[in-house]
C-alpha atoms as a PDB file:
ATOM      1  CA  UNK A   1       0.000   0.000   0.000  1.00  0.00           C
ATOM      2  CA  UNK A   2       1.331   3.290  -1.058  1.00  0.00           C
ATOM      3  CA  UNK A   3       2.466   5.773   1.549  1.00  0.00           C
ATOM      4  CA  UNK A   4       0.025   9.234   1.400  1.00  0.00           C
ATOM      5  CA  UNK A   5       2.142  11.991  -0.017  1.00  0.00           C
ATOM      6  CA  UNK A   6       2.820  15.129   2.199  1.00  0.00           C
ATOM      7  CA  UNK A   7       4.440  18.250   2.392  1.00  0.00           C
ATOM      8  CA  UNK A   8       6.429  18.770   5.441  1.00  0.00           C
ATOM      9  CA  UNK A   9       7.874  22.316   6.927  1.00  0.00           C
ATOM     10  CA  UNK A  10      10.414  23.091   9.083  1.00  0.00           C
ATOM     11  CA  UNK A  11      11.234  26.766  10.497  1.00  0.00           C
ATOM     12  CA  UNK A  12      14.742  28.255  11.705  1.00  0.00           C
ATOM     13  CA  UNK A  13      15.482  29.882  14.509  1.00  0.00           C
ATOM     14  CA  UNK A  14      16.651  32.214  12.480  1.00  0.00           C
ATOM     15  CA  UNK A  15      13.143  32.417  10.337  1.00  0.00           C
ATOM     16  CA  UNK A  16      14.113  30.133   7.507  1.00  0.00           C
ATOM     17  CA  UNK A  17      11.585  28.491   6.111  1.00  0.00           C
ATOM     18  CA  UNK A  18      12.407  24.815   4.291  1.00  0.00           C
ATOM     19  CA  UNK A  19       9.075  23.098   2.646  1.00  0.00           C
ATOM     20  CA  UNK A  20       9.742  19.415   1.431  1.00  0.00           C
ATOM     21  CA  UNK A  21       7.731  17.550  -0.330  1.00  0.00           C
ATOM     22  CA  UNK A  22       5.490  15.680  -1.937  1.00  0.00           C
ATOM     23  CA  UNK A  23       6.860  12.946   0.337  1.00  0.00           C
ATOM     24  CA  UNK A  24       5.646   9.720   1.510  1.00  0.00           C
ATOM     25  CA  UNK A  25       8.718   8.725   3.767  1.00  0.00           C
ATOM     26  CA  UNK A  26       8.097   9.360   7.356  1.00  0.00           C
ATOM     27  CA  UNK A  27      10.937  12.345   8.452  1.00  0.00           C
ATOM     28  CA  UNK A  28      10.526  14.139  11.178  1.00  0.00           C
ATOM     29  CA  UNK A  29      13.317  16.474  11.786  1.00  0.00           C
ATOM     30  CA  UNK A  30      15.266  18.577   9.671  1.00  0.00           C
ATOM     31  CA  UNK A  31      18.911  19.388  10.446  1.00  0.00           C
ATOM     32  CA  UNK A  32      21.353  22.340   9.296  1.00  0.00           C
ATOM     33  CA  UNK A  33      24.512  23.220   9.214  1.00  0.00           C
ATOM     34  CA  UNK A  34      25.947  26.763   8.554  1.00  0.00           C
ATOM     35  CA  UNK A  35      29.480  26.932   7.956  1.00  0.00           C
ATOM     36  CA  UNK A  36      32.254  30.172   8.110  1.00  0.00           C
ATOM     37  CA  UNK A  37      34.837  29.614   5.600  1.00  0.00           C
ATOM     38  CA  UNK A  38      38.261  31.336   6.050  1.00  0.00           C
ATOM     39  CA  UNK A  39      37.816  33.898   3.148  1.00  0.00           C
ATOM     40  CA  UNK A  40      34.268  35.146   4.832  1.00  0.00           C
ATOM     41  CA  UNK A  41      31.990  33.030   2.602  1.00  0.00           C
ATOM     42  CA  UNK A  42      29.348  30.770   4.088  1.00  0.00           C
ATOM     43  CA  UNK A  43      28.732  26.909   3.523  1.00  0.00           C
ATOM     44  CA  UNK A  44      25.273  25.479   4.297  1.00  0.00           C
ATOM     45  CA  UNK A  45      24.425  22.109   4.056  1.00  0.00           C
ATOM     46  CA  UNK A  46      21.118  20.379   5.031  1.00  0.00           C
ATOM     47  CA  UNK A  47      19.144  17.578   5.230  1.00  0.00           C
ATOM     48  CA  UNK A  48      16.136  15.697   6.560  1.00  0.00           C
ATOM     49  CA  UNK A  49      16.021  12.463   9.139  1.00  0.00           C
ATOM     50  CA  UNK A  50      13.215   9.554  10.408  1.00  0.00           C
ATOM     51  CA  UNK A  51      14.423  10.296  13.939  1.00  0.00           C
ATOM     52  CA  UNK A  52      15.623  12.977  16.132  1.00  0.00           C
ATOM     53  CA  UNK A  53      18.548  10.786  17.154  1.00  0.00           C
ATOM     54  CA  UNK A  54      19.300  10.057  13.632  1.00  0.00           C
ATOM     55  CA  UNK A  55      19.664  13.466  12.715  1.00  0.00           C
ATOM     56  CA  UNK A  56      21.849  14.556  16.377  1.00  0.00           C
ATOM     57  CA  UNK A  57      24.182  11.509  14.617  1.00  0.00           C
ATOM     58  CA  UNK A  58      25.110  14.219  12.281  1.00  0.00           C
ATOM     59  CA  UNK A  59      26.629  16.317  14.630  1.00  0.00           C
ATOM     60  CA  UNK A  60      29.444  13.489  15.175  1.00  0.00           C
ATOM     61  CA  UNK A  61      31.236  14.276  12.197  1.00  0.00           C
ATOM     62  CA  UNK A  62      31.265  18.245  11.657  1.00  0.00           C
ATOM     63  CA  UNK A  63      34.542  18.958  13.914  1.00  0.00           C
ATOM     64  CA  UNK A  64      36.438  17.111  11.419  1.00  0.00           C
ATOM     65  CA  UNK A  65      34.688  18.489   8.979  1.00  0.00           C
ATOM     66  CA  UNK A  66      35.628  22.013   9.937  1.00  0.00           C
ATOM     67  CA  UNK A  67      39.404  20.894  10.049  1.00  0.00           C
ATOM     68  CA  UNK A  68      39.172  19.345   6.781  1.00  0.00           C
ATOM     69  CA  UNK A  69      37.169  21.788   5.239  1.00  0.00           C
ATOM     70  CA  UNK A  70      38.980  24.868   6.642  1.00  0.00           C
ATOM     71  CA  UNK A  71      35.794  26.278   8.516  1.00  0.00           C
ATOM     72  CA  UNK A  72      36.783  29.084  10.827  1.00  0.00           C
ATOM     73  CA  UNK A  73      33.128  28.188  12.949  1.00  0.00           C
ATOM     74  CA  UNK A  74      30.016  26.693  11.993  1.00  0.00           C
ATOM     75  CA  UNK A  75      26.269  26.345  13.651  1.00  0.00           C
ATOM     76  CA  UNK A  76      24.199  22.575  13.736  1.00  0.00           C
ATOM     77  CA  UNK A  77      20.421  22.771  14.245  1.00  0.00           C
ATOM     78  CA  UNK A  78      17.784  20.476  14.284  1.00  0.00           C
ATOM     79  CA  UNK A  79      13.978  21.359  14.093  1.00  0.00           C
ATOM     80  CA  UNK A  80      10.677  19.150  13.650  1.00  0.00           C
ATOM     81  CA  UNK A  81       9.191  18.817  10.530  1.00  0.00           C
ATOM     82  CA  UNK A  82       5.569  20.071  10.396  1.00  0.00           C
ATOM     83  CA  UNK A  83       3.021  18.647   8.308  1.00  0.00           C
ATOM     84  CA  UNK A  84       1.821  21.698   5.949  1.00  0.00           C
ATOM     85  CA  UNK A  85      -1.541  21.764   3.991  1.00  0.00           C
ATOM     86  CA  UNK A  86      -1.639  22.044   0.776  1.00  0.00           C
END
């Protein structure tokens, strides 16, 4: 049986808005990460996770990340994902 499509929302603390979907896979958090680069530019990457613990796991790997990458600082934040009427 096919999963009912949805669009799901998240909202920054910062007042970003991210709208995903149509989706049928059940995610309920979205995660962020805002990165500083050495010449004054900014990185973002982002994604979407089934579980809040599964999307903390992505925290793990960003201080090697910055040292690889050559991040002076970077933010991580995770937020629910809302289901949003279409």
């Amino acid at each position: 049986m096919a999963r009912k499509k949805r669009y799901l929302t998240a909202t920054m603390p910062d007042g970003y808005v991210k709208t995903i979907g149509p989706t049928g896979d059940p995610l309920t958090h979205y995660w962020r990460v805002v990165a500083q680069l050495q010449n004054g530019k900014t990185e973002v990457f982002w994604g979407h996770a089934r579980s809040l613990a599964e999307a903390k796991k992505k925290r793990a790997a960003l201080d090697d990340a910055a040292r690889m990458r050559g991040w002076t600082s970077f933010v991580f934040e995770v937020v629910d994902l809302v289901e949003t009427p279409v």
